[in-house]
Protein backbone atom coordinates (compact mmCIF):
# COMPACT_ATOMS: atom_id res chain seq x y z
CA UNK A 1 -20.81 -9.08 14.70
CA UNK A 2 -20.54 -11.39 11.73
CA UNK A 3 -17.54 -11.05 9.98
CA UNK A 4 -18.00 -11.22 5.56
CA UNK A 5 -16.36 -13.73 4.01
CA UNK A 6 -14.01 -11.43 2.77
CA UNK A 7 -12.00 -8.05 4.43
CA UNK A 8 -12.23 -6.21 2.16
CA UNK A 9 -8.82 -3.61 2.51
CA UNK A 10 -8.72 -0.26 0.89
CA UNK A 11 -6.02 0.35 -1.76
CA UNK A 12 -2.06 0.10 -0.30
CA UNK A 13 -1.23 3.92 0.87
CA UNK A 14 2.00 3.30 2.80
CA UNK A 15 5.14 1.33 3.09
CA UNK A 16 6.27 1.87 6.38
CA UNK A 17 10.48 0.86 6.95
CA UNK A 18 12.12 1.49 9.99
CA UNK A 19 16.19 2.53 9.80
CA UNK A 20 18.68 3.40 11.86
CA UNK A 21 20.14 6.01 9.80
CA UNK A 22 16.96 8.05 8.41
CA UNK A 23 18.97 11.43 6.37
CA UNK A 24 21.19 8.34 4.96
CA UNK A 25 18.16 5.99 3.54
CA UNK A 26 16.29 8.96 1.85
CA UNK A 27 19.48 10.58 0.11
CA UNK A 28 19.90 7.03 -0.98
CA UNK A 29 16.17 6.84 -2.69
CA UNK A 30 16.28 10.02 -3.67
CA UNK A 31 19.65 9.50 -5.62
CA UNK A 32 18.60 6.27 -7.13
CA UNK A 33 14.60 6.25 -7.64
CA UNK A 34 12.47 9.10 -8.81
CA UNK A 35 11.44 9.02 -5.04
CA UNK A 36 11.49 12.56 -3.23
CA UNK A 37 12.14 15.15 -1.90
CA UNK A 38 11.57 13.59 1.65
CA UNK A 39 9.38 15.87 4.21
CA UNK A 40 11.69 14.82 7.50
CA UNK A 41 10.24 15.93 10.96
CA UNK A 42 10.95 14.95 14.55
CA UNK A 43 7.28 13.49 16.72
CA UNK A 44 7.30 13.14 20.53
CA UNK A 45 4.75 10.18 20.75
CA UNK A 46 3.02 11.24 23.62
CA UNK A 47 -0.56 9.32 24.67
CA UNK A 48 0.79 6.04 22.26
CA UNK A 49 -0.81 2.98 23.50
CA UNK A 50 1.57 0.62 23.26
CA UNK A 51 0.71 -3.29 24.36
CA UNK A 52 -2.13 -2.02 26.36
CA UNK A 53 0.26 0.87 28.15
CA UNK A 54 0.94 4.20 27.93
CA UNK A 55 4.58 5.33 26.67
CA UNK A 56 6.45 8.43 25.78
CA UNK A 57 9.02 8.17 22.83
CA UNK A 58 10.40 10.46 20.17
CA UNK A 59 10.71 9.15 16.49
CA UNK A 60 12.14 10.90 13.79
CA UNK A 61 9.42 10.61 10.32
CA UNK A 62 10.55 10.99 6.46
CA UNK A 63 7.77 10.72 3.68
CA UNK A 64 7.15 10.99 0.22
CA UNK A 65 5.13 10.08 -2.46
CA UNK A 66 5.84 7.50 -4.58
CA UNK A 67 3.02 7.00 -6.82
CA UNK A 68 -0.18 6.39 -4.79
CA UNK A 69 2.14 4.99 -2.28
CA UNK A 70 3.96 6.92 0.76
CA UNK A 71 7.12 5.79 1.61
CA UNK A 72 7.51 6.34 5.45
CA UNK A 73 11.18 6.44 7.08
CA UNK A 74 10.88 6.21 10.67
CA UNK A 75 13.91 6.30 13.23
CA UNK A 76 13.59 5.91 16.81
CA UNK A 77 15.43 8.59 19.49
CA UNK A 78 13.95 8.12 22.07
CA UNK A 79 12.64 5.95 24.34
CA UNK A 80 10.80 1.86 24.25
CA UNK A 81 8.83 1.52 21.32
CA UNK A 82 7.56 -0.97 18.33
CA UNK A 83 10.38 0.57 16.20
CA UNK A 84 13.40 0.60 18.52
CA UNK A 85 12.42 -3.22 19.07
CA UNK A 86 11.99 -3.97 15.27
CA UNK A 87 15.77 -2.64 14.96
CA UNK A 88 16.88 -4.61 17.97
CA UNK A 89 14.99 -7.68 16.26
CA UNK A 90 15.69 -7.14 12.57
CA UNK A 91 17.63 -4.34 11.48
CA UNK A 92 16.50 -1.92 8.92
CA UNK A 93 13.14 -3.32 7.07
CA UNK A 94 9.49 -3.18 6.30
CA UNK A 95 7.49 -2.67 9.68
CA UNK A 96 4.40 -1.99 8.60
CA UNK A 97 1.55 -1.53 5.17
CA UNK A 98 -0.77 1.18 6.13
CA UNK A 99 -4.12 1.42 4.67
CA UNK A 100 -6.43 4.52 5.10
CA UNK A 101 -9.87 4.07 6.83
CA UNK A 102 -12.64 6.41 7.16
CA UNK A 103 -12.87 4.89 11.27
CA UNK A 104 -10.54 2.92 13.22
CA UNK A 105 -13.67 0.70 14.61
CA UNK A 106 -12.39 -1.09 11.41
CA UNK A 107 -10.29 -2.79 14.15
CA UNK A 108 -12.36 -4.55 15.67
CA UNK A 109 -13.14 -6.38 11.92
CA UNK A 110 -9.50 -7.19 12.08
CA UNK A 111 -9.17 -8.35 15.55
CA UNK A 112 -12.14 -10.74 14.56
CA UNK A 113 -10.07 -12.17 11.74
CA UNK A 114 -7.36 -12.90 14.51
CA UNK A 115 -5.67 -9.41 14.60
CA UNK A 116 -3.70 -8.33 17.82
CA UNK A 117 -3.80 -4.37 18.24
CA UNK A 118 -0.32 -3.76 19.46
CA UNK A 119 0.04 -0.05 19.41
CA UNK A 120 -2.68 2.77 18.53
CA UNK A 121 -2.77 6.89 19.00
CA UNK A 122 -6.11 8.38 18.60
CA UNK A 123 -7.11 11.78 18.31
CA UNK A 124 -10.69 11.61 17.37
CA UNK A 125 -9.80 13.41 14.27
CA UNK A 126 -6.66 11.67 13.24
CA UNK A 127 -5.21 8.60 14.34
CA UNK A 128 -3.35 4.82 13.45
CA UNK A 129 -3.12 1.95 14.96
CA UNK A 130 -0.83 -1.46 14.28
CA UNK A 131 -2.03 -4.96 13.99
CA UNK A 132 0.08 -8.27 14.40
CA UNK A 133 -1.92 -10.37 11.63
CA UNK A 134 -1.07 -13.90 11.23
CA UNK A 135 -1.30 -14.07 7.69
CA UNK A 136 0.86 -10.96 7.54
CA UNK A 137 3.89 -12.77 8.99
CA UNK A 138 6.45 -10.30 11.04
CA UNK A 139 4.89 -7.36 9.03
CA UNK A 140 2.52 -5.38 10.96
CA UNK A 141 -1.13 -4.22 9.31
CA UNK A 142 -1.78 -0.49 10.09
CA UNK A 143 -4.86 1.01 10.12
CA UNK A 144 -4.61 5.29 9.14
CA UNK A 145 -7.42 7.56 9.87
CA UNK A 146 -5.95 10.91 7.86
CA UNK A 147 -6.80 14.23 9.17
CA UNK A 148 -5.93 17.43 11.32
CA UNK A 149 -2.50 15.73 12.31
CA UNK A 150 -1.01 16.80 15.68
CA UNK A 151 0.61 19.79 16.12
């Protein structure tokens, strides 16, 4: 496939920061921005792909709306994953910009334009994935197919 000049990316949908203290970074956007209230729920990340393997971790989610943005909190618990290794690398940051796609065989566009898929979940219905993108820096690109989420 010939790639267009241009990728042409939908509109920004997420900020996606990873903390080690989740409760404590969305009382403190709640208290200072007009940010909130924060939808908090534990996910066991079971069938993640992860560097081309399989893994099994448990993350801790908090979102809200901010605009036409979603603010994502995400806190490792459990278990080897892209966050608990940002942490270890970084501290609290931005991990990831998430843009909504109708299919995640938008991938494949990316990985053309020198995108590394390092982690994806896909449920046919709903699913993500992460790219490393060069011109991205340490900030990962990630693909978000919305839908019937997990139960």
């Amino acid at each position: 496939m010939e790639l267009p000049k241009k990728i042409n990316l939908p509109p920004l949908r997420q900020l996606g920061i990873v903390v080690k203290d989740l409760e404590a970074s969305a009382a403190g956007i709640e208290q200072h921005f007009d940010v909130g209230p924060f939808n908090i729920f534990e996910f066991d990340q079971k069938g993640i792909i992860e560097d081309g393997t399989e893994i099994c971790t448990k993350i801790k989610v908090g979102m809200a709306e901010m605009g036409p943005v979603q603010i994502e909190f995400i806190q490792p618990l459990e278990g080897e994953n892209t966050y608990s290794d940002f942490l270890r690398r970084r501290g609290d940051g931005l991990h990831h910009l998430a843009y909504e796609v109708d299919s995640l065989a938008f991938i494949d566009t990316l990985e053309q334009a020198g995108g590394k898929r390092v982690f994806h979940y896909d449920l046919g219905n709903f699913g993500w994935a992460y790219l490393e993108m060069p011109m991205f820096g340490d900030t990962l690109l990630e693909l978000l197919r919305p839908g019937a989420e997990p139960a």
